[in-house]
C-alpha atoms as a PDB file:
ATOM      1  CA  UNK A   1      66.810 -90.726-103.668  1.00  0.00           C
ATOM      2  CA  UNK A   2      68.503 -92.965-106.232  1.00  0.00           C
ATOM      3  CA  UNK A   3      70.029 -91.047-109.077  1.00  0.00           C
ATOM      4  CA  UNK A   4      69.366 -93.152-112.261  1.00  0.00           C
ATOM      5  CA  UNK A   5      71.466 -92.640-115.252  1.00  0.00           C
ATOM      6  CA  UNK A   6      69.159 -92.022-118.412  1.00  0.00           C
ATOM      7  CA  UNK A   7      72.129 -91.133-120.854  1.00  0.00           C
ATOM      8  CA  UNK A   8      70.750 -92.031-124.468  1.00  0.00           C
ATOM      9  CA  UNK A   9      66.927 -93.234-123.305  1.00  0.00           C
ATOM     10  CA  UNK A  10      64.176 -91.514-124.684  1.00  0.00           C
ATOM     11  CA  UNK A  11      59.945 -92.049-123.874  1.00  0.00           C
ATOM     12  CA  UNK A  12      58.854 -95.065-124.836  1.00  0.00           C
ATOM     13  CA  UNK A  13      55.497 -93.009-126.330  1.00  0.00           C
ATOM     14  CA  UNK A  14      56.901 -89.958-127.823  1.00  0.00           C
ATOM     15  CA  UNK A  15      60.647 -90.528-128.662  1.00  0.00           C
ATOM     16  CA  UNK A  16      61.528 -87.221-126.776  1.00  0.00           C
ATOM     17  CA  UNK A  17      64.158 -87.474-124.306  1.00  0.00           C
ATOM     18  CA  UNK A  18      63.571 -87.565-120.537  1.00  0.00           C
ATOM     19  CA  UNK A  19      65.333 -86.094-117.629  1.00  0.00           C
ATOM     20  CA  UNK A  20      65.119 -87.024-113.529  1.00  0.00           C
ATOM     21  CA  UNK A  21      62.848 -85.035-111.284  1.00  0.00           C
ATOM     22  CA  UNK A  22      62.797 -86.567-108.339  1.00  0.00           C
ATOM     23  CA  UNK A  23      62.061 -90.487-108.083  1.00  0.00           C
ATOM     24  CA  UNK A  24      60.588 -90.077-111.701  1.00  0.00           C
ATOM     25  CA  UNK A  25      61.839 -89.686-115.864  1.00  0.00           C
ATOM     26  CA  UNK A  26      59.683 -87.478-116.871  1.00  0.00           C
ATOM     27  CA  UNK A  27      59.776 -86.580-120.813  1.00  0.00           C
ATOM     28  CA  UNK A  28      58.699 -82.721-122.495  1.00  0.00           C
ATOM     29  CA  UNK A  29      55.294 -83.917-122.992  1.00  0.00           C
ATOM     30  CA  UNK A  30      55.477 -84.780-119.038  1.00  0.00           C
ATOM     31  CA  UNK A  31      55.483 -88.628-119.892  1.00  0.00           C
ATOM     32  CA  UNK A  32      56.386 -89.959-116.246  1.00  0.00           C
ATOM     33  CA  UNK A  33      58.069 -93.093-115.668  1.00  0.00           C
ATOM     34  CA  UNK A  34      59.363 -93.919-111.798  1.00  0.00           C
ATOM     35  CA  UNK A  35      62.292 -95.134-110.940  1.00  0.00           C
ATOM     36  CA  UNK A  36      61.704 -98.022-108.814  1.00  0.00           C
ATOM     37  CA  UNK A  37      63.684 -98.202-105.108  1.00  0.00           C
ATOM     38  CA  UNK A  38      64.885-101.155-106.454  1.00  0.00           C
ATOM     39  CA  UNK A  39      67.076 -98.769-109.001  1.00  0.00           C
ATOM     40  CA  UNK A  40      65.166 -99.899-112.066  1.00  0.00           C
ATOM     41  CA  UNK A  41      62.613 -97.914-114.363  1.00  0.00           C
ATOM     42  CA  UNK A  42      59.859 -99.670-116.231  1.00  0.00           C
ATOM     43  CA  UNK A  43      59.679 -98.457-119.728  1.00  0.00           C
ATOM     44  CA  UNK A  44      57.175-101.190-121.484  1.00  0.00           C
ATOM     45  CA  UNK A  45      54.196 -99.592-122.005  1.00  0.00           C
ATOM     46  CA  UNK A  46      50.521-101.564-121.633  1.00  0.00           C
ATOM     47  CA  UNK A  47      50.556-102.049-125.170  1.00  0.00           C
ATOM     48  CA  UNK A  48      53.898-103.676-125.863  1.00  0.00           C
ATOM     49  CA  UNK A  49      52.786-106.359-123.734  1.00  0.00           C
ATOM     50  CA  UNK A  50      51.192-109.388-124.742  1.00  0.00           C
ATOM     51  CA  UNK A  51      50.514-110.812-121.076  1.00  0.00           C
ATOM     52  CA  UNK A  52      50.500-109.423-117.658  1.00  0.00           C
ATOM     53  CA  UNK A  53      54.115-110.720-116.608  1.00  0.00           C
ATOM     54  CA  UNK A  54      55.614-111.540-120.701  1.00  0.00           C
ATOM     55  CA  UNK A  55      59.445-112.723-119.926  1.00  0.00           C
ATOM     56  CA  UNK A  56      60.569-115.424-117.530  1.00  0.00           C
ATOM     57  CA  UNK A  57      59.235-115.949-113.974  1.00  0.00           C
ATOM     58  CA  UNK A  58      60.894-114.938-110.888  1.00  0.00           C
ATOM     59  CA  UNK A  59      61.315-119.239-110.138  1.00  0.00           C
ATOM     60  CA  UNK A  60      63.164-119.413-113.720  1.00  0.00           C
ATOM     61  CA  UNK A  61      65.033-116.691-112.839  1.00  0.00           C
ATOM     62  CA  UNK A  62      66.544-117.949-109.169  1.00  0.00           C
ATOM     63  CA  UNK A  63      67.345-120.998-110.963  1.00  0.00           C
ATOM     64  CA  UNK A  64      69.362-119.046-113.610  1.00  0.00           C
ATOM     65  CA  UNK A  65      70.913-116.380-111.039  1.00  0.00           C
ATOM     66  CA  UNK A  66      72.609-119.855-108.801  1.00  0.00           C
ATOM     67  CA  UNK A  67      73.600-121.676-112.132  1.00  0.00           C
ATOM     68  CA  UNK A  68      75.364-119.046-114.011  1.00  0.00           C
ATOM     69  CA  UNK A  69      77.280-117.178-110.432  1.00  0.00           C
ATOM     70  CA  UNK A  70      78.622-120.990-110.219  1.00  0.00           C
ATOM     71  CA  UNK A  71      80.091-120.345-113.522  1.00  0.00           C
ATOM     72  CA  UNK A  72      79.306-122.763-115.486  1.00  0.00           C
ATOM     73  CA  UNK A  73      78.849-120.909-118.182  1.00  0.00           C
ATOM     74  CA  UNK A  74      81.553-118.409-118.047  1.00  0.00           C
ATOM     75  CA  UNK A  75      83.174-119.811-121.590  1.00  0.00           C
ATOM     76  CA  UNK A  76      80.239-117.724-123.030  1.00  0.00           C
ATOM     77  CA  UNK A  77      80.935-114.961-121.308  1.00  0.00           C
ATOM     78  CA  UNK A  78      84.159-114.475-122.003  1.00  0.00           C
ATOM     79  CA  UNK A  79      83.369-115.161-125.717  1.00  0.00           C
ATOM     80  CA  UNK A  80      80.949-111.888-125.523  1.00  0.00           C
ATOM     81  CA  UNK A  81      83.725-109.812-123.606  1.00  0.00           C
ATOM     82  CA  UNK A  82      86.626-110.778-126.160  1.00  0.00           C
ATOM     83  CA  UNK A  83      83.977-109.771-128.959  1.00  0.00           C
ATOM     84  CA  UNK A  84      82.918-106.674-127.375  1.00  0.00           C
ATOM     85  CA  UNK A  85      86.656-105.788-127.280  1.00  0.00           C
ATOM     86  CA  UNK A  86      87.309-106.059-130.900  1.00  0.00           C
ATOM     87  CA  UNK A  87      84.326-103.429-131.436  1.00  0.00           C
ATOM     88  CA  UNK A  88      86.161-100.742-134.081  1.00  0.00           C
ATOM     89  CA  UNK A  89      86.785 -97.372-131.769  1.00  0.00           C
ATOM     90  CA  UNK A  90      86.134 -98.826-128.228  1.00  0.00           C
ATOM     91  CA  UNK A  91      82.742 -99.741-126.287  1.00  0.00           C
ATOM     92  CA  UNK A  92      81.562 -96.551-124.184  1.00  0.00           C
ATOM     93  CA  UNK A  93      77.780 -97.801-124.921  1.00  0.00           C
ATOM     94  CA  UNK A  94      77.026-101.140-124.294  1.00  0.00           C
ATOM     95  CA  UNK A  95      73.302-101.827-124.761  1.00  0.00           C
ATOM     96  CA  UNK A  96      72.586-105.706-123.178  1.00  0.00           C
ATOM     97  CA  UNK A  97      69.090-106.634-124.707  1.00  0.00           C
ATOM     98  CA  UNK A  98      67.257-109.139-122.782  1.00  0.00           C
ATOM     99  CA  UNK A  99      69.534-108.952-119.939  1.00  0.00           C
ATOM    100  CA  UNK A 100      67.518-111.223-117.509  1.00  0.00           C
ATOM    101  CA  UNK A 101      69.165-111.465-113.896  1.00  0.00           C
ATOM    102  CA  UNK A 102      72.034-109.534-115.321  1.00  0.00           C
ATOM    103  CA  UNK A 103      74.771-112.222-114.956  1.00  0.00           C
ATOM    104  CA  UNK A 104      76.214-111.380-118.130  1.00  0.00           C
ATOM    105  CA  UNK A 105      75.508-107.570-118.417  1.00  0.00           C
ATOM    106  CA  UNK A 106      77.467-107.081-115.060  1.00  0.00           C
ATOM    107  CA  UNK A 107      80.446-109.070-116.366  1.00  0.00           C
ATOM    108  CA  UNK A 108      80.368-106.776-119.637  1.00  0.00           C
ATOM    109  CA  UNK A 109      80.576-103.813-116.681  1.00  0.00           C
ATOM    110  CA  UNK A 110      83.259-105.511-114.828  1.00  0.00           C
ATOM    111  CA  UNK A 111      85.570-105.650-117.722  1.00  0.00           C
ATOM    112  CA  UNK A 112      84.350-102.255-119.250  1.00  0.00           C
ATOM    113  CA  UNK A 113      84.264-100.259-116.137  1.00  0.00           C
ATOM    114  CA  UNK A 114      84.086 -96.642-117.732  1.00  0.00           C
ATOM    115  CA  UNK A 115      81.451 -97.808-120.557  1.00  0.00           C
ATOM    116  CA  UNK A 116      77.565 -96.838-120.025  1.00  0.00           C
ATOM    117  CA  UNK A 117      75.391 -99.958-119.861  1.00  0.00           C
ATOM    118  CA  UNK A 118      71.773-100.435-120.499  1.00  0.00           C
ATOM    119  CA  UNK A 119      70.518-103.423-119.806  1.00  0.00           C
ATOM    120  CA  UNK A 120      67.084-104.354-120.779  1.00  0.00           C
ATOM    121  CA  UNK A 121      64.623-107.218-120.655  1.00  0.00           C
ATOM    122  CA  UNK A 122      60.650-107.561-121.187  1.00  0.00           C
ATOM    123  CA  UNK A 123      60.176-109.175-117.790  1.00  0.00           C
ATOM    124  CA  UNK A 124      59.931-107.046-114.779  1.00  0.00           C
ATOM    125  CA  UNK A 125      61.097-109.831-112.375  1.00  0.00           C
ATOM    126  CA  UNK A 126      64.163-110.308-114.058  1.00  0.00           C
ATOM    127  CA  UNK A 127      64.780-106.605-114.117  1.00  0.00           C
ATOM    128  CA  UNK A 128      64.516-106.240-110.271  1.00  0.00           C
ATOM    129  CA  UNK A 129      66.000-109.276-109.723  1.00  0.00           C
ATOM    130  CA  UNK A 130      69.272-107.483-112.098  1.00  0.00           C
ATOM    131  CA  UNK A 131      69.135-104.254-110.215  1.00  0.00           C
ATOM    132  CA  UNK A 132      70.112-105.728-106.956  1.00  0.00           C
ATOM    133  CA  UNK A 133      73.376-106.847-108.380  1.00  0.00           C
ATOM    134  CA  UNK A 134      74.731-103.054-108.913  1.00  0.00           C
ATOM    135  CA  UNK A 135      73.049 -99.386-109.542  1.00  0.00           C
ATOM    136  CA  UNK A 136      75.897 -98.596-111.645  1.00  0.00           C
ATOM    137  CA  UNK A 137      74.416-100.195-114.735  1.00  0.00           C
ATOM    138  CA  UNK A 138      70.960 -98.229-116.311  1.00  0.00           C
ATOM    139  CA  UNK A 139      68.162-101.093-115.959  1.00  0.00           C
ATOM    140  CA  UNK A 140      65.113-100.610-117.834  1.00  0.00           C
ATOM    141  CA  UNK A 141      62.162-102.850-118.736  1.00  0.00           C
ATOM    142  CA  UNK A 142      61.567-103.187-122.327  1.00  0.00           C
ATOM    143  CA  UNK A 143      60.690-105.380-125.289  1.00  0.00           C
ATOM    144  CA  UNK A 144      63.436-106.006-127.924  1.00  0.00           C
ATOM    145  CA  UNK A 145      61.600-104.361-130.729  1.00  0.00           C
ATOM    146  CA  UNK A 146      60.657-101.159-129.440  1.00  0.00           C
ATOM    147  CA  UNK A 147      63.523-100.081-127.404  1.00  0.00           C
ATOM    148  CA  UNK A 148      63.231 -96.852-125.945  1.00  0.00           C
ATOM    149  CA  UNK A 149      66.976 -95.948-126.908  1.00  0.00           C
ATOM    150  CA  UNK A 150      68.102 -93.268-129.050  1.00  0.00           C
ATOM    151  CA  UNK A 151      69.139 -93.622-132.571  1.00  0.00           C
ATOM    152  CA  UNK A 152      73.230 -94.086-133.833  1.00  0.00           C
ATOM    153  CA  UNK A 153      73.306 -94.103-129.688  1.00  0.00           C
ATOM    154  CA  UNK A 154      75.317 -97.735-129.009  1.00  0.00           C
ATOM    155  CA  UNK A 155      78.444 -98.383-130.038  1.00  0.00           C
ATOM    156  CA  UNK A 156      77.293-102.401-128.941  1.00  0.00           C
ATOM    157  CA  UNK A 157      74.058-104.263-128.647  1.00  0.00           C
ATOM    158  CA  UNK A 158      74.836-108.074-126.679  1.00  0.00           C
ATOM    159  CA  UNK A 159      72.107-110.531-127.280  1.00  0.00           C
ATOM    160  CA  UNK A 160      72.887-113.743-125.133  1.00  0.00           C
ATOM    161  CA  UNK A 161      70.199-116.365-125.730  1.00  0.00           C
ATOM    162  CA  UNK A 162      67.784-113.536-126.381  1.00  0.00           C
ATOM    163  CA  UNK A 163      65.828-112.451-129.347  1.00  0.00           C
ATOM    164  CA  UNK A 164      67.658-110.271-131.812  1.00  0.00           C
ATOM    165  CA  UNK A 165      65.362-108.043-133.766  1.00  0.00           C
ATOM    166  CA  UNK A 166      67.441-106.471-137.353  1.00  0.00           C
ATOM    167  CA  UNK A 167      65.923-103.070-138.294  1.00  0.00           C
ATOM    168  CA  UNK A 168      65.593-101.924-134.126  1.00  0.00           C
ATOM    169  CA  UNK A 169      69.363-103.277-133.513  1.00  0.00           C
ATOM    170  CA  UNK A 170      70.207-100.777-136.599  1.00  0.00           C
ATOM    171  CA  UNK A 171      68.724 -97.899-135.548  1.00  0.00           C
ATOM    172  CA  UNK A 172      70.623 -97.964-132.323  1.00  0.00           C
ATOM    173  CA  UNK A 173      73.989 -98.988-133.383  1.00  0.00           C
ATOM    174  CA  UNK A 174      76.360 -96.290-134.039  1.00  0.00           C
ATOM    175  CA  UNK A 175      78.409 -96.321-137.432  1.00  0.00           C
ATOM    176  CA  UNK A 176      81.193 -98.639-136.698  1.00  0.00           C
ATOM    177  CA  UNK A 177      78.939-100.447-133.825  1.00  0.00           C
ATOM    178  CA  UNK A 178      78.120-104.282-133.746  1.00  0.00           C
ATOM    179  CA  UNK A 179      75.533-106.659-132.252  1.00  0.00           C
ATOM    180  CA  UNK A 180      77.200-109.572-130.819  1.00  0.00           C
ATOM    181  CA  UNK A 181      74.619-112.608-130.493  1.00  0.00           C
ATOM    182  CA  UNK A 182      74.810-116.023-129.010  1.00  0.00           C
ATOM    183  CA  UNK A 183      72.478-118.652-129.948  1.00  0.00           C
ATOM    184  CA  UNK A 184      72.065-122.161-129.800  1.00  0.00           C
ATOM    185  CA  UNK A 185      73.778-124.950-131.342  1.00  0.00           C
ATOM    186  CA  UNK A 186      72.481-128.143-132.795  1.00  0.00           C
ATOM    187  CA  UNK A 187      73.981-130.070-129.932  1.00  0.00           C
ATOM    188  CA  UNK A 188      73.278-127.677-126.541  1.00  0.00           C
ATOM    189  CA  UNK A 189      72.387-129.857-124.083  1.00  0.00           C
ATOM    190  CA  UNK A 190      71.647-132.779-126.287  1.00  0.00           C
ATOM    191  CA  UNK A 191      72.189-135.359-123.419  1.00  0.00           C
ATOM    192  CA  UNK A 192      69.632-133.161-121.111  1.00  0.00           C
ATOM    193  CA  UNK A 193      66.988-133.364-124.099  1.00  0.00           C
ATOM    194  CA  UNK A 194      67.328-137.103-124.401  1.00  0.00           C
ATOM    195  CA  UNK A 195      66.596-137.650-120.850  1.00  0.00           C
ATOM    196  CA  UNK A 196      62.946-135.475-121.224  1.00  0.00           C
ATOM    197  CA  UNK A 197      61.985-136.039-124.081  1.00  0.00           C
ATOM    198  CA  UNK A 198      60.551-139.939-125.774  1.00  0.00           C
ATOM    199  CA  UNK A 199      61.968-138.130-129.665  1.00  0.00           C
ATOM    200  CA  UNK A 200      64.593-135.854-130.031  1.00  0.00           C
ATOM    201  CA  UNK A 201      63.963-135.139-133.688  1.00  0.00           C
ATOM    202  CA  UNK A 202      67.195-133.868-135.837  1.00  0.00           C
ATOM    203  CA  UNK A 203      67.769-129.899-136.282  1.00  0.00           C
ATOM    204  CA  UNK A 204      70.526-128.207-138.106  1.00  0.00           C
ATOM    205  CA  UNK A 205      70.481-125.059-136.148  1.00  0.00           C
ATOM    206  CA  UNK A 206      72.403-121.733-137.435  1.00  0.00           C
ATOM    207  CA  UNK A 207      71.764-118.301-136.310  1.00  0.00           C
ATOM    208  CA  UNK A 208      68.556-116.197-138.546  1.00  0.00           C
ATOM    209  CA  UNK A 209      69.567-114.843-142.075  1.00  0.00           C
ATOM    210  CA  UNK A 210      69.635-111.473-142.111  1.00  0.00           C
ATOM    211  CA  UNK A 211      67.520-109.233-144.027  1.00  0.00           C
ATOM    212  CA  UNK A 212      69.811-106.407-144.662  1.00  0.00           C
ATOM    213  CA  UNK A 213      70.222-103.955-142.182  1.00  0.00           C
ATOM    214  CA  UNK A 214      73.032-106.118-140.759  1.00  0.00           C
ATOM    215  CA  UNK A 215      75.895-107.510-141.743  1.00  0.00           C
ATOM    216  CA  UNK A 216      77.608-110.596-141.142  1.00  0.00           C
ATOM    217  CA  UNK A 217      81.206-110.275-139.465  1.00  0.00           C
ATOM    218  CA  UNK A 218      81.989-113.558-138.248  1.00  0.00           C
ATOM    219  CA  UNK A 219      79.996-116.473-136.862  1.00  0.00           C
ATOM    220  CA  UNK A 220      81.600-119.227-135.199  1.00  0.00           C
ATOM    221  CA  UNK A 221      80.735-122.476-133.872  1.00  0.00           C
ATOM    222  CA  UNK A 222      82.002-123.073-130.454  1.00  0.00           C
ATOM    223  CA  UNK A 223      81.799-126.175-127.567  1.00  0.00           C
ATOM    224  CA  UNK A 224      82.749-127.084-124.416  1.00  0.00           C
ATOM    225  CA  UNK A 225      81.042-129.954-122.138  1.00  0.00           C
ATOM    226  CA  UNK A 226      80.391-129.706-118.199  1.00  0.00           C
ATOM    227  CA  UNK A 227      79.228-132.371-115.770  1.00  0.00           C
ATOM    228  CA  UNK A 228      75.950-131.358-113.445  1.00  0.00           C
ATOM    229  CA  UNK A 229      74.680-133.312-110.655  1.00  0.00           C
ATOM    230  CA  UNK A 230      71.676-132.969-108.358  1.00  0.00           C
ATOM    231  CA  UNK A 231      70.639-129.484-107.814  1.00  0.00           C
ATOM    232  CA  UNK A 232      72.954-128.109-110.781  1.00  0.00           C
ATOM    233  CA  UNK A 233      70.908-130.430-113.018  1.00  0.00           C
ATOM    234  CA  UNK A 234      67.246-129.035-111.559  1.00  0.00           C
ATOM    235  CA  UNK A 235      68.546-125.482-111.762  1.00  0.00           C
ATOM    236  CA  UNK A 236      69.667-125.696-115.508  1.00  0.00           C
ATOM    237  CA  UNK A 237      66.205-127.516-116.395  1.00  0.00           C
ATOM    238  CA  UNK A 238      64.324-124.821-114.471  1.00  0.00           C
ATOM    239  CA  UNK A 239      65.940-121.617-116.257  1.00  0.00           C
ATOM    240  CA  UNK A 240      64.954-123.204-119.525  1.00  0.00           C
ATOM    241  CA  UNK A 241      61.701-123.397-121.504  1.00  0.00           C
ATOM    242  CA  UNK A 242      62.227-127.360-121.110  1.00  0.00           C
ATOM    243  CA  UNK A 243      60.975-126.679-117.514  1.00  0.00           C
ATOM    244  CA  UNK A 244      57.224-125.920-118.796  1.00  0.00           C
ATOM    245  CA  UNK A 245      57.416-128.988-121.260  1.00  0.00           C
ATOM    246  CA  UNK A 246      58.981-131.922-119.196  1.00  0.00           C
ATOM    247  CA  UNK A 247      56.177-134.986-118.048  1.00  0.00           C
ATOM    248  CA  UNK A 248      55.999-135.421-114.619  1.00  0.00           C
ATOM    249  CA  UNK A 249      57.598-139.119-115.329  1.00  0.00           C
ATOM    250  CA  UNK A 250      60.997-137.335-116.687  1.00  0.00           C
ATOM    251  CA  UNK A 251      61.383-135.119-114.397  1.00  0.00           C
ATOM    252  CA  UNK A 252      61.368-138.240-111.820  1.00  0.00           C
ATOM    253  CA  UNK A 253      64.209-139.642-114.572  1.00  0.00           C
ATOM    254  CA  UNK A 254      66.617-136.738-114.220  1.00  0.00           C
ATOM    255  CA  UNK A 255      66.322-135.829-110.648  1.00  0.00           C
ATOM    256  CA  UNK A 256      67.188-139.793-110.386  1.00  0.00           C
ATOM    257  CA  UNK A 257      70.139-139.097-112.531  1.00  0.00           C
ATOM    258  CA  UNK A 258      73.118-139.077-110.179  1.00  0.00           C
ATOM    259  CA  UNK A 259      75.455-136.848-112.791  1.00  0.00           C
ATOM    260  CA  UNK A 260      74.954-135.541-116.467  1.00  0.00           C
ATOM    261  CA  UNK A 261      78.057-134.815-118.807  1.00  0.00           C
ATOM    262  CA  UNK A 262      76.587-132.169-121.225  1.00  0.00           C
ATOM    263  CA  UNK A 263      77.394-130.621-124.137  1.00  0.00           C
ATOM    264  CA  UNK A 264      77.369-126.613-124.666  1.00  0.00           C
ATOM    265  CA  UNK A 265      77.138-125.956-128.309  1.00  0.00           C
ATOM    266  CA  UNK A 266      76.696-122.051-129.707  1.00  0.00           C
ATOM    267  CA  UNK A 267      77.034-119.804-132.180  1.00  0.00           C
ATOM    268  CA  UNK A 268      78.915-116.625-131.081  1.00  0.00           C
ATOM    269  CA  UNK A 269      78.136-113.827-134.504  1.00  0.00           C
ATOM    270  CA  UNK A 270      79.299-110.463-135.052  1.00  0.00           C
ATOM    271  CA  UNK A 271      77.414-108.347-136.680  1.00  0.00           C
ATOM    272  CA  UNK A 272      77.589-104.683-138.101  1.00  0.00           C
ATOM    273  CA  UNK A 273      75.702-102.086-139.816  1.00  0.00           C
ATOM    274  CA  UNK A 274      74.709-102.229-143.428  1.00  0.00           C
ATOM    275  CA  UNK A 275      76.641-100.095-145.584  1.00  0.00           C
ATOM    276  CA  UNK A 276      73.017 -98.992-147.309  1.00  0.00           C
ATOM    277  CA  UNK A 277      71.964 -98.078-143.832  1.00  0.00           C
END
């Protein structure tokens, strides 16, 4: 029987906190949840879900397991770890919201062994797909803006190319806690979008104003290029949304493409609890 580590979850429908009997969580008003023999435990419940399978698809997901154990984006990475290790008082709660395949969230483990980490995503492929990587790391299905976390329980919440939602982020961040968040730059993979799309139409990109509950730290621009060829190039358009938007014509143009220099541009923010919070 796998032993699944439910420090600092609570139900998804009543907020109470659950405790392992047997395979299951099962919560004082005998909400059950099983832990799958995968080592995962789905805590989305039918209606915080907008589709039968919301998140990425297990196809998106192989492509994005190969491309990121090759390392190509590993600057990012380490970005998130040196952030995570400037948290004030030390990270013993990491909380890794839309975790996918769990490339990142086991790094954060690797280099903050004794820390408890919760990773979390809406899609229950990529959750399974994260668990097979290592049991030592609390997987759970869930959507970003209900997680089914306790309050002042995380002392950081990592948001890699995920959404970050303000007032739920709060709630579970400790005093002295941060949110460290990676988004998009202008640029990322500007060459890759000219090859797919006929217009790639100017953006100014820069991370969501915030609306109070957080504050801003420190947001920095940061860039690096790397050259792809072949199946490097199909994997990185097949992890991405560009995937389910590319003609049938351009994707005959890129797989034609012997190599692609590309540009990674993102924004790597800190940021930390209101003081009116």
């Amino acid at each position: 029987m796998i032993t699944f580590n439910c420090h600092s979850l609570i139900c998804p429908l009543c907020g109470q906190i659950p405790v392992q009997r047997g395979g299951s969580l099962v919560c004082p008003e005998n909400h059950t949840f099983d832990i799958a023999r995968q080592g995962y435990v789905n805590l989305l419940p039918v209606q915080q879900k907008h589709s039968l399978a919301p998140g990425d698809t297990p196809e998106m997901l192989s492509a994005r397991r190969i491309f990121l154990n090759e390392g190509h984006y590993s600057p990012i990475c380490a970005d998130v770890v040196q952030a995570l290790g400037e948290v004030p008082g030390g990270v013993s709660d990491i909380v890794d919201v839309g975790c996918g395949e769990g490339y990142y969230t086991c790094e954060f483990l690797g280099n903050y062994p004794k820390a408890h980490i919760i990773g979390a995503d809406i899609s229950k492929a990529a959750v399974k797909m994260a668990a097979s990587r290592t049991k030592q790391i609390s997987w759970i299905t869930a959507t970003a803006s209900h997680l089914p976390i306790a309050d002042r329980s995380a002392d950081a919440v990592t948001a890699v190319f995920s959404l970050l939602c303000e007032e739920e982020f709060a709630r579970i961040l400790r005093p002295g806690g941060r949110v460290i968040e990676v988004t998009s730059g202008t640029d990322h993979l500007i060459e890759l979008k000219r090859i797919i799309y006929d217009d790639v139409f100017e953006q100014h990109k820069h991370p969501k104003p915030m609306q109070g509950f957080l504050n801003e730290v420190s947001c920095e621009l940061k860039r690096f290029s790397m050259t792809l060829s072949g199946r490097q190039l199909a994997d990185l358009l097949l992890m991405t949304p560009h995937t389910l938007r590319i003609r049938p014509e351009k994707r005959a143009a890129l797989e034609a493409t012997p190599s692609l220099g590309l540009t990674v541009e993102y924004f790597v923010r800190v940021l930390e609890l209101s003081s009116r919070k």
